[in-house]
Protein backbone atom coordinates (compact mmCIF):
# COMPACT_ATOMS: atom_id res chain seq x y z
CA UNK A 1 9.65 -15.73 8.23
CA UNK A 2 6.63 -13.33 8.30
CA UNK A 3 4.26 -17.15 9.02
CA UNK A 4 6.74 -17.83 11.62
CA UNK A 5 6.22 -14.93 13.54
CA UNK A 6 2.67 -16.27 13.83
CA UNK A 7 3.71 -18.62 16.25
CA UNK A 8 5.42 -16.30 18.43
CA UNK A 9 4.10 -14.52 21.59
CA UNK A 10 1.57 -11.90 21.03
CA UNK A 11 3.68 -8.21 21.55
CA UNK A 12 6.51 -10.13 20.57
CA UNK A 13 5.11 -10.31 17.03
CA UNK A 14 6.29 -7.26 15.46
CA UNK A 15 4.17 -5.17 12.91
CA UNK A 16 1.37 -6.71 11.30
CA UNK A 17 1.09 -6.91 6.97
CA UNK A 18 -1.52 -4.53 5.94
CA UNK A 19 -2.67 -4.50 2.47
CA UNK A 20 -4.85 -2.05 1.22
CA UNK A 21 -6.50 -2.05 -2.65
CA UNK A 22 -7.58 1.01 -4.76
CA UNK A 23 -9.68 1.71 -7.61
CA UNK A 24 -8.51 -0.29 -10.58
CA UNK A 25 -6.04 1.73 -13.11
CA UNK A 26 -6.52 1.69 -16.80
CA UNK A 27 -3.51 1.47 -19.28
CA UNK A 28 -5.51 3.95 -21.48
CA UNK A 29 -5.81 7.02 -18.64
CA UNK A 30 -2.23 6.76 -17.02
CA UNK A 31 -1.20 7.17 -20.90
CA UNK A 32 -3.89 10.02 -21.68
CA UNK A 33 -2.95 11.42 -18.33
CA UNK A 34 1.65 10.64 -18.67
CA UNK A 35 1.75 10.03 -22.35
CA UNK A 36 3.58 6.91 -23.40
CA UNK A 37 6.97 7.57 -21.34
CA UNK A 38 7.16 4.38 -18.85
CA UNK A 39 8.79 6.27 -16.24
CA UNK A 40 6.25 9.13 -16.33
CA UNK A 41 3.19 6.46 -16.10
CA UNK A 42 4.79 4.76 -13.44
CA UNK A 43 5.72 7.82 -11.73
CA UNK A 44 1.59 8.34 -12.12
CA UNK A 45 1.41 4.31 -10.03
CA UNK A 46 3.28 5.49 -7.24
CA UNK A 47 1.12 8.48 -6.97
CA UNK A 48 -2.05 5.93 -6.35
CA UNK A 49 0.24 3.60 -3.99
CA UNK A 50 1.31 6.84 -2.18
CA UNK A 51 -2.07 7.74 -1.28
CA UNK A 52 -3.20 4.19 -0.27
CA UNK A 53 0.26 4.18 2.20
CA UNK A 54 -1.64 7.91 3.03
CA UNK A 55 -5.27 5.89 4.01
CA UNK A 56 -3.21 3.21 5.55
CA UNK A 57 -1.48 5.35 7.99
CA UNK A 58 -4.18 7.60 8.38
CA UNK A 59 -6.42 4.29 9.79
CA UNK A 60 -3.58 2.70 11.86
CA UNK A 61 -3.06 6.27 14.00
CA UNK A 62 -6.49 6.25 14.12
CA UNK A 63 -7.85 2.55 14.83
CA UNK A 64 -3.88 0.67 16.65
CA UNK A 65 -3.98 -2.64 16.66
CA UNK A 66 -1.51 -5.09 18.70
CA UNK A 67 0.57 -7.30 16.69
């Protein structure tokens, strides 16, 4: 579905995929920084993903691009 739109009319495309990569994470800080608890280290992920969503909005308000 999301190639398909591709092919449509540009404006009729809807919102464009934007990926956005941080720093890499090591195992050994999220468990220095969480302990060992899975839900606390992932809870410590999201924090990372949150702030890349953060940059990503931050450059679309700033930079808009047509789909």
């Amino acid at each position: 579905a999301t190639a398909k739109r591709n092919f449509k009319p540009k404006g009729s495309r809807g919102e464009p995929v934007r990926i956005w990569f941080g720093e890499p994470l090591q195992a050994a800080d999220l468990i220095a920084a969480h302990g060992e608890d899975p839900l606390a280290i992932s809870r410590g992920v999201m924090k990372h993903v949150a702030a890349l969503g953060a940059l990503d909005r931050e450059d679309w308000q700033a930079n808009p691009r047509s789909a």
